[in-house]
Protein backbone atom coordinates (compact mmCIF):
# COMPACT_ATOMS: atom_id res chain seq x y z
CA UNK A 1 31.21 11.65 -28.94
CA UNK A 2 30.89 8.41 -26.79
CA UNK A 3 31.88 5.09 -28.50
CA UNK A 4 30.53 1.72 -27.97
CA UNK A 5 34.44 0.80 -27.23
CA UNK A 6 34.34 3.60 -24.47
CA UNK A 7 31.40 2.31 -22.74
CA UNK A 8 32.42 -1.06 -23.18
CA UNK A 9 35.90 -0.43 -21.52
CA UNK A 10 33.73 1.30 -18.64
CA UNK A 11 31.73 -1.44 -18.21
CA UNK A 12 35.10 -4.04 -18.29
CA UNK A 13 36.67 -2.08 -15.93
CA UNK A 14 33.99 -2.17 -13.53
CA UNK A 15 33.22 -6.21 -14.84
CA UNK A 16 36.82 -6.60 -13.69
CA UNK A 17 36.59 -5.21 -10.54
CA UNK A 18 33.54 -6.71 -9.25
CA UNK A 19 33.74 -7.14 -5.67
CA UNK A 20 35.10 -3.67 -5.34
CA UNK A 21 31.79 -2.56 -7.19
CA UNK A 22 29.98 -4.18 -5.15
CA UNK A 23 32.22 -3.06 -1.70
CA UNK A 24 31.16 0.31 -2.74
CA UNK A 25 27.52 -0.09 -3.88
CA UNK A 26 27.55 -1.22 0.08
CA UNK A 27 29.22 1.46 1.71
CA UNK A 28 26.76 3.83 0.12
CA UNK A 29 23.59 1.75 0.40
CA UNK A 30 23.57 1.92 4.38
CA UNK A 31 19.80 0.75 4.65
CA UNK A 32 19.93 -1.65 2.85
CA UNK A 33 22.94 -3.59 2.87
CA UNK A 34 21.77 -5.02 5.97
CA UNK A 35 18.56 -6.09 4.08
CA UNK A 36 20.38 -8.03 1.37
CA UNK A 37 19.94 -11.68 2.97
CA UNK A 38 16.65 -10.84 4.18
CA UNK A 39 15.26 -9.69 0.67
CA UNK A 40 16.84 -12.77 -1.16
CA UNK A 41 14.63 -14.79 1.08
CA UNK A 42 11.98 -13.43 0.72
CA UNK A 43 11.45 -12.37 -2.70
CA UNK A 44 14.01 -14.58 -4.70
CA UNK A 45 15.86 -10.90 -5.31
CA UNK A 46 19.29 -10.76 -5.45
CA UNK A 47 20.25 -7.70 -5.33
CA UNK A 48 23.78 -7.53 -5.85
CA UNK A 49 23.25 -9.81 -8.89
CA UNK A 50 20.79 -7.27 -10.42
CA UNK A 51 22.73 -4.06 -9.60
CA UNK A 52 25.31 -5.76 -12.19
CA UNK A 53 22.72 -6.15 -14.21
CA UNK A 54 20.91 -2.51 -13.87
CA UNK A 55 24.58 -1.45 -14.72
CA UNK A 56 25.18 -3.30 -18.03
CA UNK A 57 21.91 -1.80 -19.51
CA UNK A 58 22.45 1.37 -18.21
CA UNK A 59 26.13 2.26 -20.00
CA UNK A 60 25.61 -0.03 -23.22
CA UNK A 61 22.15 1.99 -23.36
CA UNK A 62 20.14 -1.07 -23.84
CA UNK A 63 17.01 0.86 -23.22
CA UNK A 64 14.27 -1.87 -24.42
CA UNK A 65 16.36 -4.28 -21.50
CA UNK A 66 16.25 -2.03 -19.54
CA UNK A 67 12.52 -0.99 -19.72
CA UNK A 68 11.80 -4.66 -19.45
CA UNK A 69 13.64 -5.30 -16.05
CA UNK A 70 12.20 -1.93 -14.27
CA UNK A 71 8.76 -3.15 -15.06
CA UNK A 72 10.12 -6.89 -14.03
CA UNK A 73 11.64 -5.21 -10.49
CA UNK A 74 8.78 -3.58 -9.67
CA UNK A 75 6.12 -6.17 -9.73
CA UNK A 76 8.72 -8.46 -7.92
CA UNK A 77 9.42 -5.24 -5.23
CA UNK A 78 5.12 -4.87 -5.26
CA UNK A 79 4.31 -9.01 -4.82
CA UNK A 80 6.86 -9.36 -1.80
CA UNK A 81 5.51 -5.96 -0.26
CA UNK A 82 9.20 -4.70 -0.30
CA UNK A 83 9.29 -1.19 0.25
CA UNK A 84 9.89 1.88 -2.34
CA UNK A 85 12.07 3.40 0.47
CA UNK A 86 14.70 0.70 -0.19
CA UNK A 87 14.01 0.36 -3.83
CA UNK A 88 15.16 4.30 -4.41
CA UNK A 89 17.62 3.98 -1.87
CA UNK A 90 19.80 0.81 -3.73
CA UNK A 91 19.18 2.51 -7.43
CA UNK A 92 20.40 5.99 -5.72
CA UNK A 93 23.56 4.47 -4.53
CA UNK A 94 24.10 2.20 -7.65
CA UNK A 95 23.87 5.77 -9.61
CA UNK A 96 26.58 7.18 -7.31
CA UNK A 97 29.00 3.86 -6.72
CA UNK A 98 28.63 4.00 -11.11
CA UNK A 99 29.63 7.11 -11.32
CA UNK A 100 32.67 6.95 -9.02
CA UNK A 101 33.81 3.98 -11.72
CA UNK A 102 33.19 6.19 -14.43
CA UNK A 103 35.53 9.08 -13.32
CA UNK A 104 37.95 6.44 -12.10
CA UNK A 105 38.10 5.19 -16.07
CA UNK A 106 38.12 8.67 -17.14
CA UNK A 107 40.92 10.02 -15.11
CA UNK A 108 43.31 6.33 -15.56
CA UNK A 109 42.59 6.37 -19.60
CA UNK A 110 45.77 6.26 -21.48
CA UNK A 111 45.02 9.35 -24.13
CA UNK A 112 43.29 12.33 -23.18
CA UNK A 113 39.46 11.93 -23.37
CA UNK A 114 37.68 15.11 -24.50
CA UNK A 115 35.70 17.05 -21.48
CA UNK A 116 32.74 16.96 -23.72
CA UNK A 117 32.34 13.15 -23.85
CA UNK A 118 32.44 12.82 -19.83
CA UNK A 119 29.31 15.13 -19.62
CA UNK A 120 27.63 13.60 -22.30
CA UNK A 121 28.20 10.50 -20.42
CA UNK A 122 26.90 12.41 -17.51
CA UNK A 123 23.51 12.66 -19.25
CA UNK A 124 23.03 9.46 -20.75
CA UNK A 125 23.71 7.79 -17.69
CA UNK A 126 21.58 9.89 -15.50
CA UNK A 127 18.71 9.39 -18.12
CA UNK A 128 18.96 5.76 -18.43
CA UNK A 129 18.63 5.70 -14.79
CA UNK A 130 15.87 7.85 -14.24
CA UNK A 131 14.26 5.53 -16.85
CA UNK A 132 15.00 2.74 -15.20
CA UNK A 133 13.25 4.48 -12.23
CA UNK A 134 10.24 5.65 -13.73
CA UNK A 135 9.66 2.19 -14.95
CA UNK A 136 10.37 0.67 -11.96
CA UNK A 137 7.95 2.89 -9.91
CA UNK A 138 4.93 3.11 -12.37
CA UNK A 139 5.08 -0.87 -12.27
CA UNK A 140 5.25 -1.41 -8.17
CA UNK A 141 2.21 1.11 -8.61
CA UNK A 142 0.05 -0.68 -10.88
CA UNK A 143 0.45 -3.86 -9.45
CA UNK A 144 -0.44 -2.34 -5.89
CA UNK A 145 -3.45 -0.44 -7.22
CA UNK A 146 -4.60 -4.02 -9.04
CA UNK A 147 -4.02 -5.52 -6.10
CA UNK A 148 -5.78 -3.17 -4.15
CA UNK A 149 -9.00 -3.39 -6.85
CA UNK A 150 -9.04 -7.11 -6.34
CA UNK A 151 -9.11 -7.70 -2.43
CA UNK A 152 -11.56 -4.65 -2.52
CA UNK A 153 -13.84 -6.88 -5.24
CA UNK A 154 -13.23 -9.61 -3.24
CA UNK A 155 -13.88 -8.27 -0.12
CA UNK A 156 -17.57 -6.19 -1.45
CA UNK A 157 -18.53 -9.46 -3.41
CA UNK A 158 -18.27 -11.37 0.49
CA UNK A 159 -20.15 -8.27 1.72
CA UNK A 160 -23.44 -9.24 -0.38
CA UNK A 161 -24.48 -12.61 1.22
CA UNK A 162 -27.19 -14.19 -0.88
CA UNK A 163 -28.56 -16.62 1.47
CA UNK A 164 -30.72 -19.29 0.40
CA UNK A 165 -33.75 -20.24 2.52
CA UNK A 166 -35.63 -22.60 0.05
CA UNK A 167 -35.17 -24.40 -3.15
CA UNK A 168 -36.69 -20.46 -4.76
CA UNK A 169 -36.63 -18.26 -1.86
CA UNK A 170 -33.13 -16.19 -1.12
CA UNK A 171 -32.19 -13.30 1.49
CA UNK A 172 -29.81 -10.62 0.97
CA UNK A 173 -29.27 -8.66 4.11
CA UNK A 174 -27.53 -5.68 3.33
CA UNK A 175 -25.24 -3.21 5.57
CA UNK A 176 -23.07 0.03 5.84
CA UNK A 177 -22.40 2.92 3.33
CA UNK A 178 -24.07 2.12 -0.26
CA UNK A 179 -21.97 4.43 -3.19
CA UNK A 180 -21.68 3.49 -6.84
CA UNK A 181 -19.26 1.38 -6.63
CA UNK A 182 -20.41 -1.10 -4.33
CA UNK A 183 -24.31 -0.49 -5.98
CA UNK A 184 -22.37 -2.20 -9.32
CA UNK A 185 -21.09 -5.13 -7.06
CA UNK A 186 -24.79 -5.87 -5.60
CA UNK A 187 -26.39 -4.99 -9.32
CA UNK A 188 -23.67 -7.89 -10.17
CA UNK A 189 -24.14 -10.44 -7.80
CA UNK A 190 -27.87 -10.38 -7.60
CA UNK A 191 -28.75 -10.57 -11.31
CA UNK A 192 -26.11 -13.74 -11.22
CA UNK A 193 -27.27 -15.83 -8.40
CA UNK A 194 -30.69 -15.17 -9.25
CA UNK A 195 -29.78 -16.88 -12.79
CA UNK A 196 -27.74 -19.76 -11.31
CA UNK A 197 -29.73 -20.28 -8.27
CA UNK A 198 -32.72 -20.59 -9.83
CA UNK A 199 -34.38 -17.99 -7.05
CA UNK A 200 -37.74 -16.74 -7.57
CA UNK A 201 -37.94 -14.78 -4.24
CA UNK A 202 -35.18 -12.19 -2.91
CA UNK A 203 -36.05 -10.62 0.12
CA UNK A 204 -33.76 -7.74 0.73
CA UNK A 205 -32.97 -6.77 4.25
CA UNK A 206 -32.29 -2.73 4.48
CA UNK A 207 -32.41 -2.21 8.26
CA UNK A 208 -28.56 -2.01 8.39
CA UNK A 209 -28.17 1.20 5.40
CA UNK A 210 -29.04 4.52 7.22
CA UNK A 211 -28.44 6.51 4.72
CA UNK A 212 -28.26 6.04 0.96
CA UNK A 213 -27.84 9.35 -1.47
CA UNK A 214 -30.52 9.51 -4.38
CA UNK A 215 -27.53 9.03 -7.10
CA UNK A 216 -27.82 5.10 -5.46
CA UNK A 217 -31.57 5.04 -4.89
CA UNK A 218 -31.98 5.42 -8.54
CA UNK A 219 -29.37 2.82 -9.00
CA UNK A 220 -31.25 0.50 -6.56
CA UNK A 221 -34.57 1.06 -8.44
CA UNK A 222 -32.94 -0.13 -11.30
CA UNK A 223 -31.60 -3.33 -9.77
CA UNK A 224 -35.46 -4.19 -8.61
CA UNK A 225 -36.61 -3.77 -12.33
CA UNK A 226 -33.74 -6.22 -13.21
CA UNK A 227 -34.72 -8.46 -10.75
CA UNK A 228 -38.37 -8.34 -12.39
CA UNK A 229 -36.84 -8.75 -15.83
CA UNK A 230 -35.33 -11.78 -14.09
CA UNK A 231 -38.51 -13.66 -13.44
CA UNK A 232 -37.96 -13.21 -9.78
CA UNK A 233 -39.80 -11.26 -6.95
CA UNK A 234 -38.39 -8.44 -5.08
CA UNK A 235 -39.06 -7.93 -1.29
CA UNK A 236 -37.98 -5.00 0.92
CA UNK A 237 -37.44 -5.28 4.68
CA UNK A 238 -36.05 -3.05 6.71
CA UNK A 239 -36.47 0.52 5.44
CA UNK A 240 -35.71 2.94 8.29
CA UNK A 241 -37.39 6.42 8.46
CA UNK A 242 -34.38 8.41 7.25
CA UNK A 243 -34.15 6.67 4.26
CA UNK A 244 -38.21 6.78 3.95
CA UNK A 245 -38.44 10.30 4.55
CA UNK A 246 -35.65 11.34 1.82
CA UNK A 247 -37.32 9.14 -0.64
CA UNK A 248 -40.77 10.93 -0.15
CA UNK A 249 -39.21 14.35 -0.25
CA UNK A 250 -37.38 13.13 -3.61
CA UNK A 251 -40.49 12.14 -5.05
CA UNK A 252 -38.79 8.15 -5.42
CA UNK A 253 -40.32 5.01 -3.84
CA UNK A 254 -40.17 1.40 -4.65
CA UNK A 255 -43.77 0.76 -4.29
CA UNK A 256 -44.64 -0.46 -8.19
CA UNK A 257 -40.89 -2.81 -8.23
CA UNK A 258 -40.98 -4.52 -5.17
CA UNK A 259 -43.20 -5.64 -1.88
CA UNK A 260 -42.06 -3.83 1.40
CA UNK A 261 -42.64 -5.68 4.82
CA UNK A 262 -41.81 -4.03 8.00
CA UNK A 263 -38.81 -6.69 9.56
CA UNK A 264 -37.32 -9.73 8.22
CA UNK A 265 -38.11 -11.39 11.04
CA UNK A 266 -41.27 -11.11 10.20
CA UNK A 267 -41.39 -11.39 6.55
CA UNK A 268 -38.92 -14.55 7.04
CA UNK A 269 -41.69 -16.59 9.42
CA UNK A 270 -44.36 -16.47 6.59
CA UNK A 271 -41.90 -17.52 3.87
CA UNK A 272 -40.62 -20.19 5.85
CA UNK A 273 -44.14 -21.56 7.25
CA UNK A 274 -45.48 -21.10 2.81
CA UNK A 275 -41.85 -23.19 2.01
CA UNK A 276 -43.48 -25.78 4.70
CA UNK A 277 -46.79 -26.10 3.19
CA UNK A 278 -45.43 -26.46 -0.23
């Protein structure tokens, strides 16, 4: 059975012999050794700092350490767009340069160590590394996909321009594919700048969506009857004959939620000569 002492003497031996650690963590990390400066710089990461680091949790099986610092490394490796590549790379050859220290111990150790506890070494090491891994990887991978959710929100939110034209008129000209998601981000962003803008008027522009499924028709009917429930007044420009023709066929129209005009051009020239009158 493996000791604390044993590990501990592992990990003095290796403690001890740093810079030939780290000589050898080099020699097998080929890509990345290269990459050390360049990675300190810019992510703050130092790499050869945190391999010692990795290590210590790894053979004194501090797994709640160790859980903490995969998750730690890979929101760091995420936020500095550093690449998985290198990541598995470095842990790979931190796994092998280990394990040449362990055998090293193992085969210098004054009394005869039993065969059993090297390959139950074998196993605990292996699996704190893996765990280490997992960690690290699920991490980088959340932060990406959260990162990926937010400059998508950001980017849909910019792509549903409420324009103001009066002190209570507003135009939202809308273009490309319409899906559910992006249906959400318009049912969103109208129902709130109608509320802080005060806007008794939205004209929506539809001449640039060619096509719009009936899963988001529906959706869009229900974003004119919030608009009523709003206090404000819906109007529809724009609605090409593809989009007219599959709304007749599906037995859908927006004829009791909202007033249709045939071109904002148009529709925009009496609102703006009724904004000059008032």
């Amino acid at each position: 059975m493996n000791t604390y002492d044993e590990r501990n003497n592992i990990l003095t031996l290796i403690t001890h012999n740093r810079s030939l650690f780290e000589e050898k963590l080099l020699s097998e990390a080929v890509n990345v050794r290269n990459k050390i400066k360049e990675i300190l710089d810019k992510g703050n990461i130092d790499l050869l700092h945190n391999a010692g680091k990795l290590v210590e949790y790894i053979i004194l099986k501090k797994g709640e350490n160790l859980v903490a610092f995969g998750q730690q490394e890979g929101i760091a490796w995420a936020a500095h767009t550093l690449t998985l590549q290198l990541k598995l790379e470095w842990v790979q050859a931190i796994r092998r340069t280990l394990w040449n220290f362990v055998e090293q111990y193992y085969e210098n150790a004054p009394n005869k160590i039993p065969t059993t506890n090297f390959f139950k070494l074998e196993k605990e090491i292996n699996d704190q590394v893996d765990t280490f891994l997992n960690t690290f990887v699920i991490s980088y991978s959340n932060y990406k996909d959260e990162l990926i959710n937010s400059q998508r929100q950001m980017v849909e939110h910019l792509s549903v321009p409420i324009i103001p034209i009066s002190q209570t008129v507003a135009v939202l000209p809308l273009i490309g594919l319409m899906d559910s998601y992006r249906m959400r981000i318009i049912e969103e962003k109208v129902l709130t700048e109608i509320s802080q803008l005060k806007i008794q008027t939205l004209i929506m522009d539809l001449s640039g969506i060619a096509e719009m499924d009936l899963e988001e028709i529906v959706h869009y009917q229900k974003i004119l009857d919030g608009i009523s429930m709003m206090g404000c007044k819906a109007v529809i420009t724009g609605l090409r004959a593809e989009l007219v023709r599959k709304m007749i066929h599906s037995g859908v129209s927006f004829e009791n939620k909202a007033d249709t005009k045939g071109t904002l051009q148009q529709t925009l020239k009496s609102y703006l000569v009724i904004g000059h009158l008032e």
